[in-house]
N, C-alpha and C. Protein backbone atom coordinates (compact mmCIF):
# COMPACT_ATOMS: atom_id res chain seq x y z
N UNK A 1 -31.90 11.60 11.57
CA UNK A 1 -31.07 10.43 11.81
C UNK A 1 -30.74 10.37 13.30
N UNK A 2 -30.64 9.30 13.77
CA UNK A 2 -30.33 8.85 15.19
C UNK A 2 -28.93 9.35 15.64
N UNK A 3 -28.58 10.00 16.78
CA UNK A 3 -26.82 10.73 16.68
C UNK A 3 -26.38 9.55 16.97
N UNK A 4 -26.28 8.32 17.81
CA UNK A 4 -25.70 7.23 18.04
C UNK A 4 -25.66 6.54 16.30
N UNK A 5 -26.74 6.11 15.56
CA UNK A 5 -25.81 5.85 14.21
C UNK A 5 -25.07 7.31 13.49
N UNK A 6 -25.39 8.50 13.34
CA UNK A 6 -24.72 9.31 12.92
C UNK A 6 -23.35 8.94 13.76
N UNK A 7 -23.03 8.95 14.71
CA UNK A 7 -21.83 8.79 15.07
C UNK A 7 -20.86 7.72 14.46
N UNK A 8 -21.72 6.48 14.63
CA UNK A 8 -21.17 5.31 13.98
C UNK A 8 -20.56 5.39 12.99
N UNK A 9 -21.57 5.59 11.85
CA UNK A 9 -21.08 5.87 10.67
C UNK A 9 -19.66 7.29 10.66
N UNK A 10 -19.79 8.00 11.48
CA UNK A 10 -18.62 9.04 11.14
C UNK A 10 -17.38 7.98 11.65
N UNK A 11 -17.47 7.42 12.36
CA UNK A 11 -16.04 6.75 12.86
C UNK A 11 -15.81 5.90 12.01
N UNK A 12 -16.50 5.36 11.68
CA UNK A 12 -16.10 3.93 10.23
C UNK A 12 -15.73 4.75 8.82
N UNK A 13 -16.40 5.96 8.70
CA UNK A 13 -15.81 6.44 7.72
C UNK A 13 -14.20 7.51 8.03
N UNK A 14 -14.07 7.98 9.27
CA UNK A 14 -13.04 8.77 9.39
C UNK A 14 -11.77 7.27 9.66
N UNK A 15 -12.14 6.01 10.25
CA UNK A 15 -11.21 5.02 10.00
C UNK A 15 -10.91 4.26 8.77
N UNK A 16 -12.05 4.41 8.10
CA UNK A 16 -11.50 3.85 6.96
C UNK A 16 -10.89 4.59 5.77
N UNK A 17 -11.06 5.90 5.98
CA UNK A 17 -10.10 6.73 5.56
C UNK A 17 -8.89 6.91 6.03
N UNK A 18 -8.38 6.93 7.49
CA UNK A 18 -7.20 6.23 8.12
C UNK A 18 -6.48 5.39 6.92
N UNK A 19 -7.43 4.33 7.09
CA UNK A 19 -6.79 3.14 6.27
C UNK A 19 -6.48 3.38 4.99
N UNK A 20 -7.38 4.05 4.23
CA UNK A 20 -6.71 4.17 2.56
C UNK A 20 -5.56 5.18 3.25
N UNK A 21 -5.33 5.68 3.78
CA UNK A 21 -4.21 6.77 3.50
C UNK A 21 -3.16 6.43 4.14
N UNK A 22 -3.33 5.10 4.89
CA UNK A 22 -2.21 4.29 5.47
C UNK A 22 -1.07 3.63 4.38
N UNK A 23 -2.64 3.09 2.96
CA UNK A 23 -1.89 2.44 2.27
C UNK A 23 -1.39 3.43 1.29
N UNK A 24 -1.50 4.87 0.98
CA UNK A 24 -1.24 5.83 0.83
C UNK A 24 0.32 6.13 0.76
N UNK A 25 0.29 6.22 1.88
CA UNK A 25 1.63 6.31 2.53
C UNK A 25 2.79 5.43 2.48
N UNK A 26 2.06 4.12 2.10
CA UNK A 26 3.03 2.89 2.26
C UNK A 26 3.84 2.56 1.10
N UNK A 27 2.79 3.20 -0.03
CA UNK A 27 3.14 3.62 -1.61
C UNK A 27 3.71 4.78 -2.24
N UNK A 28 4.16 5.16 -1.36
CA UNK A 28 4.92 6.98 -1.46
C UNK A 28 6.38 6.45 -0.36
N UNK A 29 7.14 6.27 -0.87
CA UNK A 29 8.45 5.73 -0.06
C UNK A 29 8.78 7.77 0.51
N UNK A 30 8.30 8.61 -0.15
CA UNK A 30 8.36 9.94 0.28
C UNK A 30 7.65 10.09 1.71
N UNK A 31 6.28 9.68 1.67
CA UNK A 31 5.43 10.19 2.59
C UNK A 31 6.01 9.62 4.03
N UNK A 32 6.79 8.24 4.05
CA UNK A 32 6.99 7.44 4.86
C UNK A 32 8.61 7.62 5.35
N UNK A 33 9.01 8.78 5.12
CA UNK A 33 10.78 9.02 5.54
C UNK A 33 10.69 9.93 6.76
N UNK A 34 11.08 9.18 8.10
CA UNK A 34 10.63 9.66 9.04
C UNK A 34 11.78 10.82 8.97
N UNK A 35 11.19 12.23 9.95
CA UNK A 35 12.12 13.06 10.15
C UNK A 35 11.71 14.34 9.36
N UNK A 36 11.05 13.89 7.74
CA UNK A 36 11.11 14.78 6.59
C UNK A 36 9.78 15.82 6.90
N UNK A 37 9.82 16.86 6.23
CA UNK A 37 8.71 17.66 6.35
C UNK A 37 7.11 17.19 5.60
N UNK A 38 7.79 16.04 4.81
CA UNK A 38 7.03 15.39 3.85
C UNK A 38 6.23 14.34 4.82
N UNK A 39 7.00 13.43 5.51
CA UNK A 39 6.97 12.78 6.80
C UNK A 39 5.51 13.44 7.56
N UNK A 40 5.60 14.70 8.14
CA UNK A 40 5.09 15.23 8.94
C UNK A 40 3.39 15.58 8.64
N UNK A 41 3.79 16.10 7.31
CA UNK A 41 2.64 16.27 6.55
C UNK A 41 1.40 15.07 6.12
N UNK A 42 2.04 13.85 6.30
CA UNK A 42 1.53 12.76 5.88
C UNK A 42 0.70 12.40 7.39
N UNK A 43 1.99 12.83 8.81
CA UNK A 43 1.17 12.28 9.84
C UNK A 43 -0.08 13.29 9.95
N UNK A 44 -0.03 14.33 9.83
CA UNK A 44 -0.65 15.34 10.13
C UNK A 44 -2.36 15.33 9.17
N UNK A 45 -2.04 14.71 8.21
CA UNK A 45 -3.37 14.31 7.39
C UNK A 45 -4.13 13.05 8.12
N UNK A 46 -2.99 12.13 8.57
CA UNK A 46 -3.58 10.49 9.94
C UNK A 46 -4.28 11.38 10.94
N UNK A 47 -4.10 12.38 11.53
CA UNK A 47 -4.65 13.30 12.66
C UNK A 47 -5.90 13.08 12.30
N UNK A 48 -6.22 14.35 10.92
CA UNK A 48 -7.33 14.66 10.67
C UNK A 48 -8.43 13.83 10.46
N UNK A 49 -7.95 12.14 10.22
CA UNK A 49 -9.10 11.33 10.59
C UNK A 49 -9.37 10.74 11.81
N UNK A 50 -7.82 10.53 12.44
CA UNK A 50 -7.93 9.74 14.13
C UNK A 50 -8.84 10.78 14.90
N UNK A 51 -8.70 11.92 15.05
CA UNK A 51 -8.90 12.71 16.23
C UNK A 51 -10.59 12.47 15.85
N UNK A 52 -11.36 13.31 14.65
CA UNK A 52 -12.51 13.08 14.33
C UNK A 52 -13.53 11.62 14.64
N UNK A 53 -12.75 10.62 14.30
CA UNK A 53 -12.76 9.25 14.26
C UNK A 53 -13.04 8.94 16.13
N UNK A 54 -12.07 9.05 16.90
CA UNK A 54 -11.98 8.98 18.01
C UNK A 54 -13.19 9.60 18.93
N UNK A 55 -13.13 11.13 18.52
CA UNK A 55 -14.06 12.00 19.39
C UNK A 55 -15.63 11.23 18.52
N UNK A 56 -16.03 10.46 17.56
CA UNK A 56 -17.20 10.14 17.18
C UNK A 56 -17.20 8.35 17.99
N UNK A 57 -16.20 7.95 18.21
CA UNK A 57 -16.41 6.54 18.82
C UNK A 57 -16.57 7.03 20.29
N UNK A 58 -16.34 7.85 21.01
CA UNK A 58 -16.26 8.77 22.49
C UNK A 58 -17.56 8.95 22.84
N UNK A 59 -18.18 9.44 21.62
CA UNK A 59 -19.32 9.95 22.05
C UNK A 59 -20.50 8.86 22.29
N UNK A 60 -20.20 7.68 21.59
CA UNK A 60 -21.06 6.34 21.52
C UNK A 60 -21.39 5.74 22.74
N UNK A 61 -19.93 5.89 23.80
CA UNK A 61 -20.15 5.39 24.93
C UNK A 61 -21.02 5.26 26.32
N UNK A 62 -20.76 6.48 26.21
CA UNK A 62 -22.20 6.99 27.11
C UNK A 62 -23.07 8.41 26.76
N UNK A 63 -24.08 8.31 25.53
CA UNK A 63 -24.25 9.51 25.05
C UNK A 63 -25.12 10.19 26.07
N UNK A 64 -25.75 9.37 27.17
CA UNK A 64 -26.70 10.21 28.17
C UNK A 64 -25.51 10.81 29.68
N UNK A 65 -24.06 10.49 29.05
CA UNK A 65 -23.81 11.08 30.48
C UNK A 65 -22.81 12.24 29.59
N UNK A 66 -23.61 13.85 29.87
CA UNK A 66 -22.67 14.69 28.91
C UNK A 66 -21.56 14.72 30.11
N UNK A 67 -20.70 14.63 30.71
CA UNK A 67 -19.46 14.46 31.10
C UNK A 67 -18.11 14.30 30.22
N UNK A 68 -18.66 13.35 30.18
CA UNK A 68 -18.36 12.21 29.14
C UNK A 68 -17.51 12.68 27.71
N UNK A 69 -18.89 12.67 27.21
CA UNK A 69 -18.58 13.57 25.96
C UNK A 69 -17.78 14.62 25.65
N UNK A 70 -18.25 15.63 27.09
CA UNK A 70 -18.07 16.76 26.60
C UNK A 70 -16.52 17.00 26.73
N UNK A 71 -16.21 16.02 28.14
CA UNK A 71 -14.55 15.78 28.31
C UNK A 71 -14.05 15.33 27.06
N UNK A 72 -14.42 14.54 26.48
CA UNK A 72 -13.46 13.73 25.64
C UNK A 72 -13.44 15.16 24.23
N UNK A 73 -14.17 15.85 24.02
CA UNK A 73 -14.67 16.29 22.92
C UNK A 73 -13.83 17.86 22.89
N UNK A 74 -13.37 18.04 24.44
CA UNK A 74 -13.27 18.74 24.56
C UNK A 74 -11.57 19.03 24.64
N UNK A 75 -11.16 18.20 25.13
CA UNK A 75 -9.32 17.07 24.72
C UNK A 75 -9.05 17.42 23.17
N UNK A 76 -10.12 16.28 22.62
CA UNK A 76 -10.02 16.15 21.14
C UNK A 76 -9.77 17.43 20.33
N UNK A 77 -10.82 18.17 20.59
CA UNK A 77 -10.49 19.63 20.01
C UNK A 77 -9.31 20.57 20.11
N UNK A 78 -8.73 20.89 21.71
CA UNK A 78 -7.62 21.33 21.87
C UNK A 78 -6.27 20.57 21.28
N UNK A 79 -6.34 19.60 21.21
CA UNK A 79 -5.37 18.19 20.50
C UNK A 79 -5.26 18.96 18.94
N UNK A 80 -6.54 18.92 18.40
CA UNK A 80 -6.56 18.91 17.11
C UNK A 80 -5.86 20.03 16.42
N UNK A 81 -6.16 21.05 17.37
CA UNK A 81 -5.81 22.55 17.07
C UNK A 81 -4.42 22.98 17.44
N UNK A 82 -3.84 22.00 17.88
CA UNK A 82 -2.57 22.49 18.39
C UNK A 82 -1.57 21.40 17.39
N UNK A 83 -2.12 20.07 17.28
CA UNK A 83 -1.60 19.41 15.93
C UNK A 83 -1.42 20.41 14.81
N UNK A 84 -2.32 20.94 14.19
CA UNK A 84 -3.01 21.14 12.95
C UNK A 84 -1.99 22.92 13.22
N UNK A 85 -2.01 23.46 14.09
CA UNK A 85 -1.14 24.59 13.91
C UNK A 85 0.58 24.49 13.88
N UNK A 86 0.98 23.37 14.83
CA UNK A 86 2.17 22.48 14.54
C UNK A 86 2.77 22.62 13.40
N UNK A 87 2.09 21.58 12.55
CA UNK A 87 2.29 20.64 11.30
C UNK A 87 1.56 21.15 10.26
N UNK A 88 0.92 22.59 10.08
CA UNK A 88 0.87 23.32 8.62
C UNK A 88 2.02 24.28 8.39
N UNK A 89 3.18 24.35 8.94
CA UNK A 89 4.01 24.42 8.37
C UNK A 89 4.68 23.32 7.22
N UNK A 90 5.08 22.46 7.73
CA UNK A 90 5.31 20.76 7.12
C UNK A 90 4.52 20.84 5.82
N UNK A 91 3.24 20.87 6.34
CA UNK A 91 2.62 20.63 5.09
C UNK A 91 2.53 21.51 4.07
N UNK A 92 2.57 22.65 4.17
CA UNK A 92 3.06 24.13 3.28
C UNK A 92 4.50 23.11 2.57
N UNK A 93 5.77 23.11 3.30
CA UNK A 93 6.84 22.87 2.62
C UNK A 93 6.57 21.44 1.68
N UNK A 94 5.72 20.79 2.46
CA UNK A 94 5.81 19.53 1.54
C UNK A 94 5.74 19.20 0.58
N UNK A 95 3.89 19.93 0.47
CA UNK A 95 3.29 20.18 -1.19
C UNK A 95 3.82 21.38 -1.82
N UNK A 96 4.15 22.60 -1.38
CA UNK A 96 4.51 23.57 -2.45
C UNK A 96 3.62 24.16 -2.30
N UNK A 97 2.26 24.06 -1.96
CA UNK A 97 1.44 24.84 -2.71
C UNK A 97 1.16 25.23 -0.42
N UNK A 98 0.66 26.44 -0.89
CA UNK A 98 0.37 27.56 0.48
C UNK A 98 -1.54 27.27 0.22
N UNK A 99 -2.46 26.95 -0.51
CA UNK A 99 -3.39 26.58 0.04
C UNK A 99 -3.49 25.62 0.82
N UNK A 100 -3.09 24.44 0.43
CA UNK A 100 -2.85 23.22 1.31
C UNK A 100 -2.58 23.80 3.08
N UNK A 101 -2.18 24.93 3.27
CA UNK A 101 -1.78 25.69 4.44
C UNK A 101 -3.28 26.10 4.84
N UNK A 102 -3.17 27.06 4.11
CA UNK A 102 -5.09 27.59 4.24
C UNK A 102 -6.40 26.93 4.55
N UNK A 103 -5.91 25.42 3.73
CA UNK A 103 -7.19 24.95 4.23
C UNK A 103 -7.38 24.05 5.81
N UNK A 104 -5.86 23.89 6.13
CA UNK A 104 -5.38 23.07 7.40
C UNK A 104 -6.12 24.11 8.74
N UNK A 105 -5.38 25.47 8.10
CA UNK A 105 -6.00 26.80 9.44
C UNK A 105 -7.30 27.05 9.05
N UNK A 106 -7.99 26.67 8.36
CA UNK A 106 -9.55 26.48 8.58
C UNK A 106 -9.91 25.48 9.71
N UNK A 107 -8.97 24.46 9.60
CA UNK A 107 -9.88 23.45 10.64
C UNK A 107 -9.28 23.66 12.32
N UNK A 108 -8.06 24.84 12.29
CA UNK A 108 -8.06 25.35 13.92
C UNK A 108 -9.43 25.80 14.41
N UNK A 109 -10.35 26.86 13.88
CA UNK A 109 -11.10 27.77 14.45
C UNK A 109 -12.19 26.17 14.76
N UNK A 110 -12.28 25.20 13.59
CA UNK A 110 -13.19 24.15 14.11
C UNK A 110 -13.12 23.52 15.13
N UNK A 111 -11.18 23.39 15.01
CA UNK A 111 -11.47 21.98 16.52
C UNK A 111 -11.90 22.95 17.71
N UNK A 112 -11.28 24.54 17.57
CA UNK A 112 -11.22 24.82 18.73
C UNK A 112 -12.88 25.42 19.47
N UNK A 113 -14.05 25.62 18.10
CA UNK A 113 -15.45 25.72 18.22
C UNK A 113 -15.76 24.26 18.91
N UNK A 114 -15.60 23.01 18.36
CA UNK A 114 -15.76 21.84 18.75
C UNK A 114 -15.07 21.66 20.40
N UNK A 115 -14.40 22.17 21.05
CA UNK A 115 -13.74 22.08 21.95
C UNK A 115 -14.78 23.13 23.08
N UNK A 116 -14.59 24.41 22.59
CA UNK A 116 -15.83 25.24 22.86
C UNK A 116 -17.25 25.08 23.12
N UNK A 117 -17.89 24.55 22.39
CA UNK A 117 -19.32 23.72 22.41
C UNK A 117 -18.93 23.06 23.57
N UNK A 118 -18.63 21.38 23.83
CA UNK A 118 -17.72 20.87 24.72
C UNK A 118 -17.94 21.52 26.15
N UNK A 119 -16.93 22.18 26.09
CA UNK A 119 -16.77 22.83 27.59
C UNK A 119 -17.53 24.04 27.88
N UNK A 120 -18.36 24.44 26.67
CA UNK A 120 -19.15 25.89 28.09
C UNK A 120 -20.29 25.51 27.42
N UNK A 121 -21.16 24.57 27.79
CA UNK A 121 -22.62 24.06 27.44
C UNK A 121 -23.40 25.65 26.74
N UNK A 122 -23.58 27.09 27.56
CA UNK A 122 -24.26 27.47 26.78
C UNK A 122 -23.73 28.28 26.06
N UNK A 123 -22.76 28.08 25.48
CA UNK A 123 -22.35 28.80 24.24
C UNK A 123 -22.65 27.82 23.05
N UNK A 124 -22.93 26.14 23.23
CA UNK A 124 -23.44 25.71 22.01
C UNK A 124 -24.99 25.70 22.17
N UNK A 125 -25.75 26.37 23.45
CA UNK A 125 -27.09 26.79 22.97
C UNK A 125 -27.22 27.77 22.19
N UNK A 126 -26.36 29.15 22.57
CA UNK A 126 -26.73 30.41 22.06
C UNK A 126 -26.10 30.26 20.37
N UNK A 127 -25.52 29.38 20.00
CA UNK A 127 -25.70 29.44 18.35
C UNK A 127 -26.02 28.05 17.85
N UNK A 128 -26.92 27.16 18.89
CA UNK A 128 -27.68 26.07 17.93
C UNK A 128 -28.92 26.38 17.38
N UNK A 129 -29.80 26.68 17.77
CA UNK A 129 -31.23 27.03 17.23
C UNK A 129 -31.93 25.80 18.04
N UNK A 130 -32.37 25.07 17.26
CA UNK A 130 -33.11 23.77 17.57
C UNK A 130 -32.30 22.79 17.50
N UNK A 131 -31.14 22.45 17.47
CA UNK A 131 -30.04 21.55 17.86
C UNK A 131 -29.55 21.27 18.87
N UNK A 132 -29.10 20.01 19.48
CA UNK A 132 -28.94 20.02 20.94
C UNK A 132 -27.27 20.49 20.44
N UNK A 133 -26.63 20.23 21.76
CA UNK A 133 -24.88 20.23 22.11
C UNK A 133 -24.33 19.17 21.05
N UNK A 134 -25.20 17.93 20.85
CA UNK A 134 -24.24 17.18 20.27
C UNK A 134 -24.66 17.07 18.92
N UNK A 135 -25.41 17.55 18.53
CA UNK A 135 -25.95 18.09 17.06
C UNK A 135 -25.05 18.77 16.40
N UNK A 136 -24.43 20.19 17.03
CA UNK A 136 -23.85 21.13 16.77
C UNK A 136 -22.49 20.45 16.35
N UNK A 137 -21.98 19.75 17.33
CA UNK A 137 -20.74 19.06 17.05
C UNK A 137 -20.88 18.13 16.40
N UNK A 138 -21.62 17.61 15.93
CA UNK A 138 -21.78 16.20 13.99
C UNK A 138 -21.71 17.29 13.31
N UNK A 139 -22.38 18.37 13.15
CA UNK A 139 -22.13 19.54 12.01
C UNK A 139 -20.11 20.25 12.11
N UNK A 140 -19.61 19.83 13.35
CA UNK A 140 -18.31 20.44 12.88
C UNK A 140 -17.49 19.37 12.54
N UNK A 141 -17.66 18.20 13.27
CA UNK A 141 -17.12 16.80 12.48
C UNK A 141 -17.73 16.85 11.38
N UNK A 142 -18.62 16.87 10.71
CA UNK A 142 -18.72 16.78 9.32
C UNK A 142 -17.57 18.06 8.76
N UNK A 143 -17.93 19.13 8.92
CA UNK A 143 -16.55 20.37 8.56
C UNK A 143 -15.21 19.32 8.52
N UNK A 144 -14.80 18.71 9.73
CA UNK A 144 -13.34 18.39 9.74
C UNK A 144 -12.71 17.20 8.99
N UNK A 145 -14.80 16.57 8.32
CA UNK A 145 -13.93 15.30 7.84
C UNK A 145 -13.46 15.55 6.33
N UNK A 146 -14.36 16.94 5.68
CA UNK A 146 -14.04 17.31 4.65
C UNK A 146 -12.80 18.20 4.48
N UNK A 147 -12.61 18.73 5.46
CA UNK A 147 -11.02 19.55 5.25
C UNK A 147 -10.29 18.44 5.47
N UNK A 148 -10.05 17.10 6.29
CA UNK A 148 -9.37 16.27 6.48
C UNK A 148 -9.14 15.62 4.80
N UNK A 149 -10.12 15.28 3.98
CA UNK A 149 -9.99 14.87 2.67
C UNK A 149 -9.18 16.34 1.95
N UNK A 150 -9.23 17.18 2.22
CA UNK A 150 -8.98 17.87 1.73
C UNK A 150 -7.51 17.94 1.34
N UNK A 151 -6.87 17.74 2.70
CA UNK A 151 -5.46 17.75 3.42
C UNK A 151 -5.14 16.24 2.61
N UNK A 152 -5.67 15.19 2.63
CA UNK A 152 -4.81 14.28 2.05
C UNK A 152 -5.11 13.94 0.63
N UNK A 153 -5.95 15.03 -0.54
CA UNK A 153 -6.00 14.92 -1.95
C UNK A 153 -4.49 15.75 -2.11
N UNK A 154 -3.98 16.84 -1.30
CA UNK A 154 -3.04 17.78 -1.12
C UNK A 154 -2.23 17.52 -0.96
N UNK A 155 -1.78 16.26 -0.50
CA UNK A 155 -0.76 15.72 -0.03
C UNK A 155 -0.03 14.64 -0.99
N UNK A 156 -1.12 13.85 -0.89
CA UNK A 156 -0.95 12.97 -2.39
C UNK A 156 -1.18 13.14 -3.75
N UNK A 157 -1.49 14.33 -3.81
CA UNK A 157 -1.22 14.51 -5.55
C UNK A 157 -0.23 15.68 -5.94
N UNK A 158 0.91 15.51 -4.40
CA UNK A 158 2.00 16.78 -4.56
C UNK A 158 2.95 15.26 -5.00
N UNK A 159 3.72 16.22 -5.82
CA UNK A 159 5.48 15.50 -6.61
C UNK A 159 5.72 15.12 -5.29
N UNK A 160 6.62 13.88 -5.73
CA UNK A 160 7.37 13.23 -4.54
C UNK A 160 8.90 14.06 -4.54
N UNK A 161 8.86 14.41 -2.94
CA UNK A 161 9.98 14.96 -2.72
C UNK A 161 10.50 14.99 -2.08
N UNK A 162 11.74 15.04 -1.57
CA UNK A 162 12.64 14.77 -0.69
C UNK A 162 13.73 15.78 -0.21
N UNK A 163 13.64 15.90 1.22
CA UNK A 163 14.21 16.81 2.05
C UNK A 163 15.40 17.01 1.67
């Protein structure tokens, strides 16, 4: 597949997952009480598609100038990982349940591989094989868009509750 439509398609799908979980949220008078740990947890699942979403519309722009990319990709990742270590506390208290935790600190070691790739070009040679730099990173956006679903089946099928 072409990485310019692979990309495409990841941003239309990490936004339109945005969107169901907007309306998500809008239907959970819980998810939407600013302040609450419940609150936090809800933004913190919006992350896991914006940031993915973002760093795949980034890369569209100029895919022949790795600068570019690798800056934006490389933001995105440190962003993600410092969100996502933040706000799995929140999300532990929210749902109850401590996997919902577990599977959030799975996606630190990603953003921060994705961030890695990014900024030291040959460290995503020495573990691509026959993949370029930006190969490697559609294989960890794919990782983040499934822990990202992950984070908001976890979220929304916890009891509504209130701080």
């Amino acid at each position: 597949m072409d990485l310019s439509a692979f990309y495409g398609v990841v941003a239309a799908v990490n936004f339109t997952l945005l969107g169901l979980w907007w309306v998500t949220t809008k239907d959970r008078a819980d998810l939407a009480d600013p302040g609450s740990a419940v609150h936090q947890a809800a933004y913190l699942v919006s992350l896991q598609f914006v940031v993915p979403g973002t760093m795949a519309l980034l890369s569209q722009v100029a895919p022949d100038v790795p600068a570019l990319w690798r800056s934006s990709f490389t933001f995105a990742g440190l962003v993600g990982a410092l969100a996502v270590a933040l706000l799995v506390p929140a999300l532990r208290q929210a749902t109850g349940r401590r996997a919902a935790g577990r599977v959030l600190l799975c996606a630190v070691p990603v953003y921060l591989a994705v961030a890695a790739v990014a900024a030291i070009p040959p460290l995503g040679a020495a573990i691509r094989g026959d993949l370029t730099n930006l190969q490697v990173e559609a294989l960890l956006l794919c990782a983040l868009v499934f822990l990202g679903v992950q984070a908001a089946w976890m979220v929304a099928t916890a009891p509504a509750r209130r701080d």
